[in-house]
Protein backbone atom coordinates (compact mmCIF):
# COMPACT_ATOMS: atom_id res chain seq x y z
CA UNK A 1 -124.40 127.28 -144.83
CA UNK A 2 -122.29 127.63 -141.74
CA UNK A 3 -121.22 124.35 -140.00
CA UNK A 4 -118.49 123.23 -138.04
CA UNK A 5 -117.25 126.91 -138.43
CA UNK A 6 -120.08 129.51 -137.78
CA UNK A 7 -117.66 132.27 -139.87
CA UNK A 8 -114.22 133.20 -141.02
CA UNK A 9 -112.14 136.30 -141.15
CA UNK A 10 -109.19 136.61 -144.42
CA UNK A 11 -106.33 138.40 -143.80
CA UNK A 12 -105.32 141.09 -145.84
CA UNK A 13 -102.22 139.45 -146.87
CA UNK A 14 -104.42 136.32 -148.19
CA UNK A 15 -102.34 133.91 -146.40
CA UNK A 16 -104.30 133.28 -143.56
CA UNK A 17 -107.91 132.43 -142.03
CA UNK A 18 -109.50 132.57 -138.82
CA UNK A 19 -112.20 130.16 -138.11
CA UNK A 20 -114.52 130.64 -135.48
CA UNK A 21 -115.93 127.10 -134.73
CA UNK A 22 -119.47 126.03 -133.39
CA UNK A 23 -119.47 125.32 -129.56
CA UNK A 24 -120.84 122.58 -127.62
CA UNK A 25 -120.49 119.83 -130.79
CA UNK A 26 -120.31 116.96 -129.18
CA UNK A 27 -118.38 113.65 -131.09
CA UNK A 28 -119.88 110.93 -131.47
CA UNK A 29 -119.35 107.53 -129.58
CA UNK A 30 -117.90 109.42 -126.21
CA UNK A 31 -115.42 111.23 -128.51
CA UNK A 32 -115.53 114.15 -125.97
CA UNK A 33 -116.67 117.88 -127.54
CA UNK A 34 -115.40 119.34 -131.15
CA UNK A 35 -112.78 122.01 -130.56
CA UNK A 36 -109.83 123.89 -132.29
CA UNK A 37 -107.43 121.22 -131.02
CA UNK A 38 -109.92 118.33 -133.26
CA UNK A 39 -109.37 121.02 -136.50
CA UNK A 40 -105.20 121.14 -135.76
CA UNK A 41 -104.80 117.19 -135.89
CA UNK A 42 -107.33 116.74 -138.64
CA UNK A 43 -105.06 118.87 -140.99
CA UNK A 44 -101.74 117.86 -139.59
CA UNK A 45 -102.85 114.15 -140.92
CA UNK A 46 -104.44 115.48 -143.63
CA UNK A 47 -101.09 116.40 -144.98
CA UNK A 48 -98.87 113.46 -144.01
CA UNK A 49 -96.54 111.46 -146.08
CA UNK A 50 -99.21 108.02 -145.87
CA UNK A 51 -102.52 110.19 -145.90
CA UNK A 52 -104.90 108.52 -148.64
CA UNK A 53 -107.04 111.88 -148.68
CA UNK A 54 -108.28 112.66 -152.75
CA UNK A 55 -106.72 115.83 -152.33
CA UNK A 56 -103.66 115.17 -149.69
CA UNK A 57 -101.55 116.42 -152.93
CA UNK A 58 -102.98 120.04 -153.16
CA UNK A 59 -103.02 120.62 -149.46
CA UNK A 60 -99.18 119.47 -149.42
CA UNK A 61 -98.49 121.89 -151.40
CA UNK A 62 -101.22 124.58 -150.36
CA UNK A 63 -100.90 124.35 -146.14
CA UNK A 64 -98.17 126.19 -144.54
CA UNK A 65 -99.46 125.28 -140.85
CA UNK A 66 -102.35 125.34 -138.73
CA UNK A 67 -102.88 126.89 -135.17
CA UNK A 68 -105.14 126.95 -132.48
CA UNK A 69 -105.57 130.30 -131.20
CA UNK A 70 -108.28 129.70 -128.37
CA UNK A 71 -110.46 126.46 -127.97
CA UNK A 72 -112.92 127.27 -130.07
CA UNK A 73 -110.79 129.61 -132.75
CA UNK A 74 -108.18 128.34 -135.16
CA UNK A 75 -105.99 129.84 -137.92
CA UNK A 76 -105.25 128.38 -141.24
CA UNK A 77 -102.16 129.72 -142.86
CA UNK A 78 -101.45 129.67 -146.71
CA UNK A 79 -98.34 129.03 -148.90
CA UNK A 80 -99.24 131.12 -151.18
CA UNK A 81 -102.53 133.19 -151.78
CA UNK A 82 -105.38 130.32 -153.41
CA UNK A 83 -108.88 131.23 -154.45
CA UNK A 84 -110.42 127.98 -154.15
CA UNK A 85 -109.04 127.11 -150.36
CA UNK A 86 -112.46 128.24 -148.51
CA UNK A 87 -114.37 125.62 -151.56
CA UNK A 88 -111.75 123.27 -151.07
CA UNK A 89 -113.06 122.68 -147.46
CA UNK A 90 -116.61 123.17 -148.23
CA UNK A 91 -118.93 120.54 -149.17
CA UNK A 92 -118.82 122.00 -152.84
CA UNK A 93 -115.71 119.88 -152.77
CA UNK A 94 -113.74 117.25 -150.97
CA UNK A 95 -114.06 118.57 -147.69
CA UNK A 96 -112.30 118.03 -144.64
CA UNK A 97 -114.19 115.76 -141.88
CA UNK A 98 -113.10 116.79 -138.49
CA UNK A 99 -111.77 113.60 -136.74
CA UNK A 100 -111.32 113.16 -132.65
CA UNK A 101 -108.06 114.17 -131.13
CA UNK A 102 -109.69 112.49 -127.94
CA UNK A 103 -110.83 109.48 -129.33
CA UNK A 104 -107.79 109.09 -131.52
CA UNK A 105 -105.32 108.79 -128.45
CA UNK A 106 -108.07 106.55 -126.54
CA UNK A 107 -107.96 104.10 -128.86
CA UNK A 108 -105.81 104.60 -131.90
CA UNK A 109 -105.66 104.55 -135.70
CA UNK A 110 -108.34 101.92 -135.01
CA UNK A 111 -109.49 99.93 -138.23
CA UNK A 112 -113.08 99.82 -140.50
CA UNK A 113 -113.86 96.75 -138.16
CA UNK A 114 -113.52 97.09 -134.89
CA UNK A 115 -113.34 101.22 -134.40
CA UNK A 116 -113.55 103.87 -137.21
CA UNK A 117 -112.36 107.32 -136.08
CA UNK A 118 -115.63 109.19 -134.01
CA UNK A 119 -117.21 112.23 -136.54
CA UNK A 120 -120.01 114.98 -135.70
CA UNK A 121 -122.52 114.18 -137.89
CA UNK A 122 -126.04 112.80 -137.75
CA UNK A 123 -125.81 109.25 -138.25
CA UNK A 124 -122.76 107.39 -136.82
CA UNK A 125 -120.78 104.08 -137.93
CA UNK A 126 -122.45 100.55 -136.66
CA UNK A 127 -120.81 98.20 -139.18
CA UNK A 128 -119.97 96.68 -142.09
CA UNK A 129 -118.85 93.47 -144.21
CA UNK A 130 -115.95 94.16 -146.58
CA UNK A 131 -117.41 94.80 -150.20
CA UNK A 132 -120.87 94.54 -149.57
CA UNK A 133 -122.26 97.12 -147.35
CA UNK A 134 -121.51 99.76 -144.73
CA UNK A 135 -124.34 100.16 -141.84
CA UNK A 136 -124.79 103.68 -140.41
CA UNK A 137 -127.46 104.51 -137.19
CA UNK A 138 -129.02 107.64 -136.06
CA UNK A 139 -127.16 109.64 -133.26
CA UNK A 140 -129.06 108.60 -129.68
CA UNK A 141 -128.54 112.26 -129.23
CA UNK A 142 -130.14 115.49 -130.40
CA UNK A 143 -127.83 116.90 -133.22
CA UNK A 144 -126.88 120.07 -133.50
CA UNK A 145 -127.52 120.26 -137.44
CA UNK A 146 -130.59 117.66 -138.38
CA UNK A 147 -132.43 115.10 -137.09
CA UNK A 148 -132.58 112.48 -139.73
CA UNK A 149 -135.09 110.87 -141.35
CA UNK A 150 -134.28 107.25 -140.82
CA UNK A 151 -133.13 105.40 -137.87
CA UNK A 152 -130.57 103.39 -140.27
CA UNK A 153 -129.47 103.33 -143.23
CA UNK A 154 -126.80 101.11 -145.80
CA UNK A 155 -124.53 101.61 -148.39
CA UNK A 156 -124.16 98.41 -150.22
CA UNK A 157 -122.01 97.45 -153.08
CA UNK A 158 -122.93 96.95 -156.30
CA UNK A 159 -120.89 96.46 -159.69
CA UNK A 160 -123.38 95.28 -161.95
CA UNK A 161 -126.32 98.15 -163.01
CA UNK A 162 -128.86 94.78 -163.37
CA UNK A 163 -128.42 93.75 -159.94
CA UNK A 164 -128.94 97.19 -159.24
CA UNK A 165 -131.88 97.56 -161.15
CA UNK A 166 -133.06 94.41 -159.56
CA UNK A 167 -132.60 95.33 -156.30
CA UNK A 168 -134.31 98.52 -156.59
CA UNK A 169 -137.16 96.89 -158.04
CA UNK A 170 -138.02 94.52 -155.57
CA UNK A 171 -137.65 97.14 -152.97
CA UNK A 172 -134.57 95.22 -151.78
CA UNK A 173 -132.76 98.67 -151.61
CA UNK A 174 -134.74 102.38 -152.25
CA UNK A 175 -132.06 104.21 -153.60
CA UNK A 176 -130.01 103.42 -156.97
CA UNK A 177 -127.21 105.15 -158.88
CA UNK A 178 -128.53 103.44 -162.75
CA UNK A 179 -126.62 104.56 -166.62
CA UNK A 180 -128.59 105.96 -169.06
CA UNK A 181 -130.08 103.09 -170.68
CA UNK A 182 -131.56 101.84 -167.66
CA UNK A 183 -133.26 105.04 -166.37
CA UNK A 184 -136.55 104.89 -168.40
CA UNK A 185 -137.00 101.12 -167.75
CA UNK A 186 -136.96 102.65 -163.76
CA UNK A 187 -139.71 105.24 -164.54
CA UNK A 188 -141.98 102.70 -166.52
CA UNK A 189 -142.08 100.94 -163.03
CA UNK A 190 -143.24 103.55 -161.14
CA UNK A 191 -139.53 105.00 -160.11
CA UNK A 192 -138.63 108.49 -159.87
CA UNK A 193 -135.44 110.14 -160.54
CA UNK A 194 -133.88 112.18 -158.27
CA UNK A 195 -130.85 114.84 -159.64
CA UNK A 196 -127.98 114.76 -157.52
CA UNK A 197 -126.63 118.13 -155.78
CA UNK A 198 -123.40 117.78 -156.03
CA UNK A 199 -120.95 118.76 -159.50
CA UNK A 200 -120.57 116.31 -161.75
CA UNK A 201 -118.42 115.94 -164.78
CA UNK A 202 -119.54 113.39 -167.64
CA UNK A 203 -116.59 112.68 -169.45
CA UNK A 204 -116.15 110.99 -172.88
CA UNK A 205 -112.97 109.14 -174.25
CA UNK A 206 -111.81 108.69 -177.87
CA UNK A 207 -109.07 105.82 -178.32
């Protein structure tokens, strides 16, 4: 499904794509509106020497440059011809979230604490205590995409599966990542298991 970009155009060559983007997408936290310029200086950092991106290596090696060709229209050009480059950005993958070119030279790398980098989706950042959660809220505004279920929500931090398990169980948190073992111990207490969306790879290793 369409998002940022509403649709795409590959040249014959295979070394370049046009985005058109989605108008009137406003950033969050007075961020100002999404726009080409936002897509430009996502990707130039993307690909910079200190970038901690998963896949800052492949897109080293797999951008040539990105342009701007109208505010709301933006090429992507190739080294070299690559068949996963439209998954690579997709949410099938790693994707690439759009930061704020505005809110960037307002206020600056910024830091976790004090003031993470403005984004365009749903819920937005309202805090966080290092290793044990991160707090998100609802947009005040009407988003483009979804309205969300929740007004809040939080990612906390949990090593051990048995706090986990605890924690689910006395409702202290509704959602739980549990191994194998623990899963039908869940669903004798009334649980249900949910399948992610997402690939997944279970790997085994032999010493």
């Amino acid at each position: 499904q369409p998002q940022l970009a509403t649709d795409w155009k590959i040249d014959t060559d295979k070394l370049s794509v046009v985005f058109n983007l989605r108008k009137n997408v406003p950033f969050q936290k007075d961020g100002g509106t999404f726009g080409a310029k936002d897509v430009v200086f996502s990707m130039t950092e993307l690909v910079k020497a200190d970038s901690q991106h998963a896949q800052a290596p492949y897109w080293r090696k797999i951008l040539r440059g990105v342009k701007a060709l109208s505010d709301d229209q933006v090429q992507v050009d190739l080294a070299e011809p690559d068949g996963g480059f439209l998954r690579a950005i997709s949410e099938a993958e790693s994707t690439i979230e759009i930061k704020s070119k505005d809110f960037y030279e307002k206020f600056g790398e910024g830091n976790m604490q004090t003031q993470p980098v403005a984004g365009t989706g749903p819920y937005q950042y309202q805090s966080r205590q290092q290793a044990q959660y991160i707090r998100y809220e609802r947009t005040p505004y009407k988003h483009w995409s979804v309205t969300p279920d929740f007004p809040e929500f939080e990612f906390r931090f949990m090593k051990e599966a048995s706090t986990r398990m605890a924690s689910l169980l006395t409702s202290e948190v509704h959602v739980a990542s549990l191994p194998q073992d623990l899963l039908g111990q869940a669903e004798k207490q009334g649980m249900k298991v949910v399948q992610g969306r997402v690939p997944a790879l279970r790997t085994y290793f032999l010493p």
